[in-house]
Protein backbone atom coordinates (compact mmCIF):
# COMPACT_ATOMS: atom_id res chain seq x y z
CA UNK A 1 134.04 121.15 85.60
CA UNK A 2 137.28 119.65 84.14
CA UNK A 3 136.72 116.91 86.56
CA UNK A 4 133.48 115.81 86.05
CA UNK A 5 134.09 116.08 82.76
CA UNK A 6 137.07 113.64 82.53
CA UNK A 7 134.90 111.10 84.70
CA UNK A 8 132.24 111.18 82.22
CA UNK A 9 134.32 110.47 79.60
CA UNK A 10 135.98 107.78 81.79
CA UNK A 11 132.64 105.77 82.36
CA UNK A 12 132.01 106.24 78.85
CA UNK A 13 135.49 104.48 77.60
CA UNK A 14 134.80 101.68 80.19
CA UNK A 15 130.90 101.17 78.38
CA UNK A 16 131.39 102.01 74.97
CA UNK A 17 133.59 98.59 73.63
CA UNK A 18 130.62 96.27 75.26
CA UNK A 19 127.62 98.35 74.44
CA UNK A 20 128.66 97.99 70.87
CA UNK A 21 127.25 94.21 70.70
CA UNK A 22 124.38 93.63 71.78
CA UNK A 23 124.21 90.93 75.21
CA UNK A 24 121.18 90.27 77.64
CA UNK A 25 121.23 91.07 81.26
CA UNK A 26 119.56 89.39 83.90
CA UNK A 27 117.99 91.54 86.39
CA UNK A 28 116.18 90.33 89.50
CA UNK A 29 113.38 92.92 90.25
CA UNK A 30 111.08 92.65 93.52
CA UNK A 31 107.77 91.12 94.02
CA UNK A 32 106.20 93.33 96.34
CA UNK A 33 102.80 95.17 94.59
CA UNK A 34 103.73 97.13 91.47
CA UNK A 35 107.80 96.46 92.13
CA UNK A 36 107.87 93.79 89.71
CA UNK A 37 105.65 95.28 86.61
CA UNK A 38 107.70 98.70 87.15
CA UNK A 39 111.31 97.34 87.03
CA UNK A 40 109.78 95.02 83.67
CA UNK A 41 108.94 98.07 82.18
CA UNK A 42 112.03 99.96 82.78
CA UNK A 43 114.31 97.08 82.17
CA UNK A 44 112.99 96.94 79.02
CA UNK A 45 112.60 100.82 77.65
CA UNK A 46 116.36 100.52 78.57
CA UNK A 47 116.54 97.29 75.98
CA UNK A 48 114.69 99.17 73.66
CA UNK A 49 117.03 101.97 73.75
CA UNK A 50 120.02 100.16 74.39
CA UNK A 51 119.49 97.64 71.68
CA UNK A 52 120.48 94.97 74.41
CA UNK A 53 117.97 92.12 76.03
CA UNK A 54 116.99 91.70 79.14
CA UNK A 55 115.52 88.92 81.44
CA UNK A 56 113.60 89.31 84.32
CA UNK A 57 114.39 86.75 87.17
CA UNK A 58 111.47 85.72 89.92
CA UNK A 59 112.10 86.36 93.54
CA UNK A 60 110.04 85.22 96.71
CA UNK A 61 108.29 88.35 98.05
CA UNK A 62 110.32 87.79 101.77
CA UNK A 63 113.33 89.83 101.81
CA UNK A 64 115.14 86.89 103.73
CA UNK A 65 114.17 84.44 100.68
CA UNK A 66 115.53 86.58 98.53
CA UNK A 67 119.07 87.01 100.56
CA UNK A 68 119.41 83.22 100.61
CA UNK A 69 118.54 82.75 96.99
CA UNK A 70 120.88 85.12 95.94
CA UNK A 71 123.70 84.30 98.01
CA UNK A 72 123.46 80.21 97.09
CA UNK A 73 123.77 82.02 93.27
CA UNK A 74 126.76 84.16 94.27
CA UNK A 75 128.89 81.66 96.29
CA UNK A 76 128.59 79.25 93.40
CA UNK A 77 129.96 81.90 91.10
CA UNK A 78 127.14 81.94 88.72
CA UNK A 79 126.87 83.88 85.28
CA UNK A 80 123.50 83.61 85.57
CA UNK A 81 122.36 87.32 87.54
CA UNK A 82 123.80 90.33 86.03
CA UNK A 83 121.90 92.66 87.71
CA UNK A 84 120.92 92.51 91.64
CA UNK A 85 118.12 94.46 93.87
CA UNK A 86 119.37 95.11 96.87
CA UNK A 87 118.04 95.75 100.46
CA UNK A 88 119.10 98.85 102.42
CA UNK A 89 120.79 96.21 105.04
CA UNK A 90 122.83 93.68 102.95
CA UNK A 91 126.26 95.29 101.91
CA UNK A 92 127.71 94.52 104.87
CA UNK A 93 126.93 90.99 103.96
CA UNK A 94 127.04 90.67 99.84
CA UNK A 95 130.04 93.16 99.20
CA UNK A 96 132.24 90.55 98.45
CA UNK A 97 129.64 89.55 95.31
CA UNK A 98 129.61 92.46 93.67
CA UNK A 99 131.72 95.00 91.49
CA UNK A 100 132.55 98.77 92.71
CA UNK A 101 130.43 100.68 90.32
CA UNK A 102 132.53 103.78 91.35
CA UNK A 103 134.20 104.18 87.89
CA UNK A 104 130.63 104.58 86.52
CA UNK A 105 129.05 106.93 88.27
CA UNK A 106 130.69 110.52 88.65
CA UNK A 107 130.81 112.19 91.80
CA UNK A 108 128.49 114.95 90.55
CA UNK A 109 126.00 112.20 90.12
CA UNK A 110 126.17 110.52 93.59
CA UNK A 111 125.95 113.11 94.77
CA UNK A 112 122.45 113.78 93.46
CA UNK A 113 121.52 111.47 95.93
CA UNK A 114 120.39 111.17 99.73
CA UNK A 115 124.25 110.98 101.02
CA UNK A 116 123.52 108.47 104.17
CA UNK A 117 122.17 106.04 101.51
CA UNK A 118 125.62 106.22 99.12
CA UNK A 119 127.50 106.22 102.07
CA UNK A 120 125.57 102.95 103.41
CA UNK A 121 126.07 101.07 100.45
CA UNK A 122 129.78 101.92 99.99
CA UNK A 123 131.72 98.96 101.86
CA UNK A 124 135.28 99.57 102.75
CA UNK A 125 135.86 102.27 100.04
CA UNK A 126 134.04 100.10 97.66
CA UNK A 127 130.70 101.35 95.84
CA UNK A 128 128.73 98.09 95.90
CA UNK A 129 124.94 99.74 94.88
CA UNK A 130 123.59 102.34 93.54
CA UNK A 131 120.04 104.01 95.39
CA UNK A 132 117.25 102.95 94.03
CA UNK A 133 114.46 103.81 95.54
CA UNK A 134 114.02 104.70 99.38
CA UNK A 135 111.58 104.13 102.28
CA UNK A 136 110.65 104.39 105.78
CA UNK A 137 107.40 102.80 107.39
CA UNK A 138 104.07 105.13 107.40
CA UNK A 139 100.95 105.22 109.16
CA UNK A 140 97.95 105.04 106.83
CA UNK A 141 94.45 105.88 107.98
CA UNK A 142 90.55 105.82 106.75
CA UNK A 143 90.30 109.74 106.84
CA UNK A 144 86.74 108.91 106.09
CA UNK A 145 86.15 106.65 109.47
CA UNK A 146 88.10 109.54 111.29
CA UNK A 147 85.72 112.63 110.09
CA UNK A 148 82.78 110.07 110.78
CA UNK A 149 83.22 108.96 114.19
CA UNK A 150 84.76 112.76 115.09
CA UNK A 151 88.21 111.34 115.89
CA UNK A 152 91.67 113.29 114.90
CA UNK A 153 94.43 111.44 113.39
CA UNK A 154 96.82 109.94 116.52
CA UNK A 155 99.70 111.55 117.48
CA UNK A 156 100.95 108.07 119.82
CA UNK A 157 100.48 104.55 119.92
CA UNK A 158 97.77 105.14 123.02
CA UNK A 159 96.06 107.62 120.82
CA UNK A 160 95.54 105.37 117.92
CA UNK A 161 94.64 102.33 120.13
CA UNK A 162 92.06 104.02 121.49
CA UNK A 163 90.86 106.00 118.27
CA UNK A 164 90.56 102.25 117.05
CA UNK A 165 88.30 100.91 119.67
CA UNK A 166 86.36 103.89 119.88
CA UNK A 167 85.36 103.45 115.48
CA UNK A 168 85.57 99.65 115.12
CA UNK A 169 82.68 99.69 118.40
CA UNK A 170 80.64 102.11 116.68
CA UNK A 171 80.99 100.42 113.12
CA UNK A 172 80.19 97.19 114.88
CA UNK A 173 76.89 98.22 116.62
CA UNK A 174 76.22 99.36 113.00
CA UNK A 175 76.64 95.79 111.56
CA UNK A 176 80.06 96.38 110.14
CA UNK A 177 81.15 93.24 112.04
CA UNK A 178 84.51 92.91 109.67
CA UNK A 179 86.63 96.10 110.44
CA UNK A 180 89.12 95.80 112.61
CA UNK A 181 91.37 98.74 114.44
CA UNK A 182 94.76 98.28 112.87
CA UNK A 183 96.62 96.06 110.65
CA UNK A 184 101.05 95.43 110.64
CA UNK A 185 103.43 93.26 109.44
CA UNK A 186 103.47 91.02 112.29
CA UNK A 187 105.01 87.70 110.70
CA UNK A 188 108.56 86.47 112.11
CA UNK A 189 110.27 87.84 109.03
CA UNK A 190 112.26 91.00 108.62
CA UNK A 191 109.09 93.06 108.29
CA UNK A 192 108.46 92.11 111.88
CA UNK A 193 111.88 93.76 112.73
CA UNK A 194 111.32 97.02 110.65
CA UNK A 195 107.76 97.59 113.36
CA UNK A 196 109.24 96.56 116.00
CA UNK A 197 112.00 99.00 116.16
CA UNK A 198 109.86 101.52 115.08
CA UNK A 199 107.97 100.94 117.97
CA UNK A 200 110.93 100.32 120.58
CA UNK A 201 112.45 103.88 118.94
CA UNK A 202 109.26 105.88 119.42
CA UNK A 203 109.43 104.37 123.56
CA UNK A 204 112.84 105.96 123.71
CA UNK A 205 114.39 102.44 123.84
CA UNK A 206 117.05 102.44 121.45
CA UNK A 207 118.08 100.83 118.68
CA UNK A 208 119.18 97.07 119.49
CA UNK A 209 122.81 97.56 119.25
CA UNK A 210 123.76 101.10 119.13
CA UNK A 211 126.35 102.82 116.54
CA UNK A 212 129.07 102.27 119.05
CA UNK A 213 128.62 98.38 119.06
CA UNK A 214 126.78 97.88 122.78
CA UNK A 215 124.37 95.84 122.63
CA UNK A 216 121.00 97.90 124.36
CA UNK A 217 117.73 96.00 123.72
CA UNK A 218 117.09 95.06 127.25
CA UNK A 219 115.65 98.72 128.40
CA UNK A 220 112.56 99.47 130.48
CA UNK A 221 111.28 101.68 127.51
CA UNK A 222 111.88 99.03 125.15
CA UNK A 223 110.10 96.91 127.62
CA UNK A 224 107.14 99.29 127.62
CA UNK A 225 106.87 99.45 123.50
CA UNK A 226 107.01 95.62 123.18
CA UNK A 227 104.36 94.86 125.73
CA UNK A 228 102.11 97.98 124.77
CA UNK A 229 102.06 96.64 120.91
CA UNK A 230 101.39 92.85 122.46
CA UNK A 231 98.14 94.22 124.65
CA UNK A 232 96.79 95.50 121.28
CA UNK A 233 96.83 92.03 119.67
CA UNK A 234 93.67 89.92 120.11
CA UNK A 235 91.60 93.43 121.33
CA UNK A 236 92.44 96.11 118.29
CA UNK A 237 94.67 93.84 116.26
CA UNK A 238 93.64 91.17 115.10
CA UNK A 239 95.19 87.92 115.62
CA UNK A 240 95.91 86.95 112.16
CA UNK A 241 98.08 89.62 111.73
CA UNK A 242 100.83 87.43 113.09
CA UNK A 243 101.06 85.52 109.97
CA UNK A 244 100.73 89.22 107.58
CA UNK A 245 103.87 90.67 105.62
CA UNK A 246 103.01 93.81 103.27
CA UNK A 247 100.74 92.49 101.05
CA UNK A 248 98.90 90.56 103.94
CA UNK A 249 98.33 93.92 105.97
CA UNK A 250 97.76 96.02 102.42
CA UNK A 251 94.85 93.52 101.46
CA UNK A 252 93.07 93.74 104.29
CA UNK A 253 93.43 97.67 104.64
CA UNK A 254 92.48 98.29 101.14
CA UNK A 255 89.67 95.65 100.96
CA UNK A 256 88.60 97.89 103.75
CA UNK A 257 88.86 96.42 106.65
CA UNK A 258 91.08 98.09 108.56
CA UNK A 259 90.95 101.72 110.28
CA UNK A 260 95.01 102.29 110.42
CA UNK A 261 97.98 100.45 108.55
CA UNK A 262 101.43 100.44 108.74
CA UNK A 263 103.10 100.21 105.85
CA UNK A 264 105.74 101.39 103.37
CA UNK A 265 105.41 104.24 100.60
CA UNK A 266 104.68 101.95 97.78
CA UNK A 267 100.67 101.08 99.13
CA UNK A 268 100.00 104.55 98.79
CA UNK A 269 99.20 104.35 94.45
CA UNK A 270 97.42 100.68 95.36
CA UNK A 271 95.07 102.12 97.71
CA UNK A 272 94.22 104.77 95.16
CA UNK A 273 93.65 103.15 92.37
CA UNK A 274 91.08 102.78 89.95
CA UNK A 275 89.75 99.37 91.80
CA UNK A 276 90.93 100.43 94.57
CA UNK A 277 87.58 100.35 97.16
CA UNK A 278 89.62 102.97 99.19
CA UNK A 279 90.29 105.20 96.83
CA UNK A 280 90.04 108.73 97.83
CA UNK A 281 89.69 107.98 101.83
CA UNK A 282 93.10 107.22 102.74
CA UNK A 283 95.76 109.94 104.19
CA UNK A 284 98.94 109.17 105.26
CA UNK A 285 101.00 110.02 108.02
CA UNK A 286 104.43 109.66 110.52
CA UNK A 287 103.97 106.83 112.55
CA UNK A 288 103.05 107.47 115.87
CA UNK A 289 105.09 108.27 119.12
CA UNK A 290 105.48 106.63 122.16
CA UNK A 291 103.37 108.56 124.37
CA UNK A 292 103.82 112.16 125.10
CA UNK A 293 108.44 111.95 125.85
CA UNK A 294 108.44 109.73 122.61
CA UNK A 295 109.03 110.58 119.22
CA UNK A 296 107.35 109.96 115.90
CA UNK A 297 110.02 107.38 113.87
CA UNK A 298 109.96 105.21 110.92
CA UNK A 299 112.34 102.44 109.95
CA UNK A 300 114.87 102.90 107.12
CA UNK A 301 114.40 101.03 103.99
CA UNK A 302 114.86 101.22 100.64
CA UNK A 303 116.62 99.11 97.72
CA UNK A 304 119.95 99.35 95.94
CA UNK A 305 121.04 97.93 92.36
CA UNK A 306 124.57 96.27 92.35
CA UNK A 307 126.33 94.13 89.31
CA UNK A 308 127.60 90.78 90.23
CA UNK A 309 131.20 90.39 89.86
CA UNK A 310 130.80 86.75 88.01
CA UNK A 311 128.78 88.66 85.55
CA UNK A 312 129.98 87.74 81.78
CA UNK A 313 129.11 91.61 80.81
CA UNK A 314 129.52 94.00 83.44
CA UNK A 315 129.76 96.79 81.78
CA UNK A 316 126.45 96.19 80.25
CA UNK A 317 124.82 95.64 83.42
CA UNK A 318 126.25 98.67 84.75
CA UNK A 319 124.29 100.59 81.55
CA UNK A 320 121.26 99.25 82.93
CA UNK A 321 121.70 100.21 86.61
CA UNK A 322 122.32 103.70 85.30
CA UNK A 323 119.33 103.51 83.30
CA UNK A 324 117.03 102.37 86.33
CA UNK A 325 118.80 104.31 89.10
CA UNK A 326 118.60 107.74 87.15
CA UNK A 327 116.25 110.82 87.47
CA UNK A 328 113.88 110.13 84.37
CA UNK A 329 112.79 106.37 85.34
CA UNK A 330 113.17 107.31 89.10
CA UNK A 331 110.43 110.05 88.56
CA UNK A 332 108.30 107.65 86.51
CA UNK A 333 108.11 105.06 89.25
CA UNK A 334 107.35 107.86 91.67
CA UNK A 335 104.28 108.78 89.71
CA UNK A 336 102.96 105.54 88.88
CA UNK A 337 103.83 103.39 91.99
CA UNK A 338 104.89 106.33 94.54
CA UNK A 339 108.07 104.38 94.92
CA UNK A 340 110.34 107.41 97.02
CA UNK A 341 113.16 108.65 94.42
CA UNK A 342 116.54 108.80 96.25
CA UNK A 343 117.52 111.94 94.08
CA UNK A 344 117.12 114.74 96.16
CA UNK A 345 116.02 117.22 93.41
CA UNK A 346 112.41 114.89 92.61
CA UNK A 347 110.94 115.80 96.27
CA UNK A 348 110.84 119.51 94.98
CA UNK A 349 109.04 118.22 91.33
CA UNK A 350 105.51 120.04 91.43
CA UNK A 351 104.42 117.19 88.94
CA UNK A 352 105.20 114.01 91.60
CA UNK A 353 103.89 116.68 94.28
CA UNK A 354 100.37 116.28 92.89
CA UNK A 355 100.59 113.20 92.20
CA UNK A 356 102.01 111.85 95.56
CA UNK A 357 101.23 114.81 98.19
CA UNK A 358 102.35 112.98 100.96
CA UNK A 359 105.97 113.40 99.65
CA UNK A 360 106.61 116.75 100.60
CA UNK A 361 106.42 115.68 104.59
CA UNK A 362 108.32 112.67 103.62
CA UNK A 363 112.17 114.18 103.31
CA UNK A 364 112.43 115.08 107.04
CA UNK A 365 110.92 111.41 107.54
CA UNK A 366 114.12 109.99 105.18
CA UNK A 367 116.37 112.31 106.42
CA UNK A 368 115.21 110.99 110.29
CA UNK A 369 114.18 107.57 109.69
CA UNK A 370 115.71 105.29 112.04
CA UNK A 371 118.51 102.55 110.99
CA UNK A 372 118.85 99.14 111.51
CA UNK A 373 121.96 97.76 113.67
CA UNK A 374 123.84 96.97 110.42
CA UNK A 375 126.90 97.36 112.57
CA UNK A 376 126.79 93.93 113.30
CA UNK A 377 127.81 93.46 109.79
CA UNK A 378 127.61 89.55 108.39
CA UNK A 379 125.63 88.67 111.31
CA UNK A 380 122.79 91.01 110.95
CA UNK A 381 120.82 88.52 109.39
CA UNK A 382 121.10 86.70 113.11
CA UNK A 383 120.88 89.48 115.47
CA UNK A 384 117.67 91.01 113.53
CA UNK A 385 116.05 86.42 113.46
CA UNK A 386 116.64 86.58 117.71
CA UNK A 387 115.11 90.04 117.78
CA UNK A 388 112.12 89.48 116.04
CA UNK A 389 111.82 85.88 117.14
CA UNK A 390 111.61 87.33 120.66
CA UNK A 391 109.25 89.78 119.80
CA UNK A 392 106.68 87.70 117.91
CA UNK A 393 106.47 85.37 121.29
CA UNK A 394 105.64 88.30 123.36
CA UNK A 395 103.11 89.35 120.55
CA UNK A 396 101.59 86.11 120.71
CA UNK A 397 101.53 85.55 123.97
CA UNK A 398 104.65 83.35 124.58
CA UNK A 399 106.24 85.35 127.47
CA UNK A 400 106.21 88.87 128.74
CA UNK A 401 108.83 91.26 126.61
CA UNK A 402 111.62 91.56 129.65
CA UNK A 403 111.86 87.96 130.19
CA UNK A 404 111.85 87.89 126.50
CA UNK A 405 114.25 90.88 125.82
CA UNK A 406 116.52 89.35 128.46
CA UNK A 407 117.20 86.55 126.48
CA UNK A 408 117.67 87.94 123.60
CA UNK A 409 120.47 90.66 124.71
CA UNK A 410 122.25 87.69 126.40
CA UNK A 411 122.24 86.05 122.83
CA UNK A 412 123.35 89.54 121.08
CA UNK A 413 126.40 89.85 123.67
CA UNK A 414 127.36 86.10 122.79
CA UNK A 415 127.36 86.62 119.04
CA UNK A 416 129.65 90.11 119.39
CA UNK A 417 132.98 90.29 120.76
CA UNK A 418 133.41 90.76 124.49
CA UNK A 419 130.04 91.99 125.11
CA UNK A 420 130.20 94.03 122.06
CA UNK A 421 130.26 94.61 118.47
């Protein structure tokens, strides 16, 4: 108790001289559905409460964009972001840009946590982001399509293909001539990465490059997931799904036009809300497996706030990422956008239960979800571009997945060391 007393009082000196005057902070919030509106209106009950100002920055809606924007900021030093959202697969690229918020935030506090996500975001020793909010990609179906065409909700990628075929036929001889079967992020982007490994890890094909460094994409099962997901494209899924990133695959399943969607926890409040034509026939699931061996996966996502080093006031900014990052605002995004706290303690909250039932399956999904090869550290942003580059030209026909794959492990092995990372 001592302790965590003394490193409350700690963070406290370190705040206290710069919270005295007020100063604005800068805060780049996401774009993505509610993510946006709900960091506005937290940024600013902190400003109320605070007696500080704060400034929302814009940000492209691709995760990519928002890297390169951000980094062309950072390299040039600038003043002008205090406050930065991070992605669950940058630290091993930005650390350099940002302060150790370690003095801030007692252990008793990080520990409140999901401990693979502090430890993720902690870069040689150094505590460059705080959890934010967490994710991992989920199947979403028309439980109303399902009950009326007698199907059960899949339990593997052939299961949910077929499922598809069997309700979007029927629908069709009914004059429903817009639904289609199922509905992805399927744009070269990082989205595109995030399903495809979901897809390769519920074959039983690995991970890319695995936590030892060894490059392992070019696998019959991987093979097999790749060229199953391709089949589907043009005859379930429809073509234009190849240019779709969240929003493009969330319109059409919520305009209803779609039986299944993959997607992350935050379309879950869209689909049910008040204009929401869905509203009240959606359930959501663990994405499918591979087949019978496989296993039901999910990519890991979720985003991280950090405080630029260049910034004028970081102590200020550091108020603010406690403010955002902590139980009470964490709980009131759960409720209102069902964006996943990273606080442990919230998935056993009766109130976000009821709210979000889905949750209480969702802390095995976290706990399970499946990483991305961030072991290849600066160069992630390249191994992830030849991975899902490859994987979009077997999707749209442009090759079959082990000529494809082939190439792409070759490339992997070049950018590593030896063979390896």
């Amino acid at each position: 108790m001592k302790k965590v007393l003394a490193g409350l009082v700690a963070a406290a000196a370190l705040i206290t001289p710069e919270l005295a005057q007020a100063e604005k902070v800068v805060i780049a919030c996401g774009s993505v559905g509610q993510e946006k509106e709900l960091c506005t209106q937290g940024a600013q009950a902190w400003a109320k409460k605070s007696g500080h100002t704060v400034e929302i920055m814009s940000v492209p809606t691709d995760a990519g964009q928002q890297l390169a924007q951000f980094q062309q900021l950072l390299a040039a030093g600038s003043t002008d972001l205090d406050v930065v959202r991070i992605d669950v697969i940058w630290p091993g690229i930005v650390a350099n840009y940002f302060i150790d918020l370690k003095p801030y935030f007692p252990e008793d506090v990080l520990k409140q946590h999901f401990q693979p996500i502090v430890k993720n975001n902690t870069v040689n020793g150094k505590l460059i982001a705080i959890p934010w909010f967490i994710e991992a990609g989920l199947l979403y179906y028309r439980k109303d399509l399902l009950e009326k065409h007698g199907q059960k909700p899949p339990t593997t990628w052939q299961e949910l293909a077929q499922t598809a075929k069997t309700i979007v036929d029927a629908e069709k001889k009914a004059g429903n001539d817009k639904l289609v079967g199922f509905v992805f992020q399927g744009k070269s982007y990082e989205g595109l990465t995030c399903n495809a490994l979901e897809w390769v890890d519920s074959f039983g094909g690995g991970t890319i490059v695995d936590p030892s460094g060894q490059v392992t994409i070019n696998n019959p099962k991987a093979v097999e997931a790749i060229d199953f997901m391709a089949s589907l494209v043009g005859n379930v899924v429809p073509k234009g799904v190849l240019s779709y990133e969240e929003e493009g695959a969330r319109g059409a399943f919520q305009s209803g036009n779609a039986v299944f969607m993959r997607n992350w926890p935050y379309a879950w409040a869209l689909a049910n809300s008040k204009d929401s034509p869905i509203k009240g026939k959606v359930e959501v699931m663990a994405l499918p497996k591979g087949g019978a061996d496989g296993k039901a996966t999910g990519a890991l996502g979720g985003w991280q706030l950090g405080v630029s080093k260049f910034s004028a006031h970081p102590d200020v900014a550091a108020d603010l990422v406690k403010y955002l990052a902590g139980p009470e605002e964490q709980k009131r995004r759960a409720l209102v956008g069902a964006f996943n706290p990273t606080i442990m303690s919230l998935y056993k909250d009766e109130e976000l239960l009821k709210a979000n039932p889905f949750f209480g399956s969702l802390y095995d999904t976290f706990t399970n979800a499946v990483p991305r090869p961030t072991i290849t550290g600066s160069k992630y942003n390249q191994v992830s571009t030849e991975f899902r580059n490859a994987v979009y030209s077997t999707l749209s026909g442009k090759g079959k997945a082990a000529d494809n794959l082939k190439k792409v492990d070759a490339k992997l092995k070049s950018l590593g060391k030896n063979g390896k990372w």
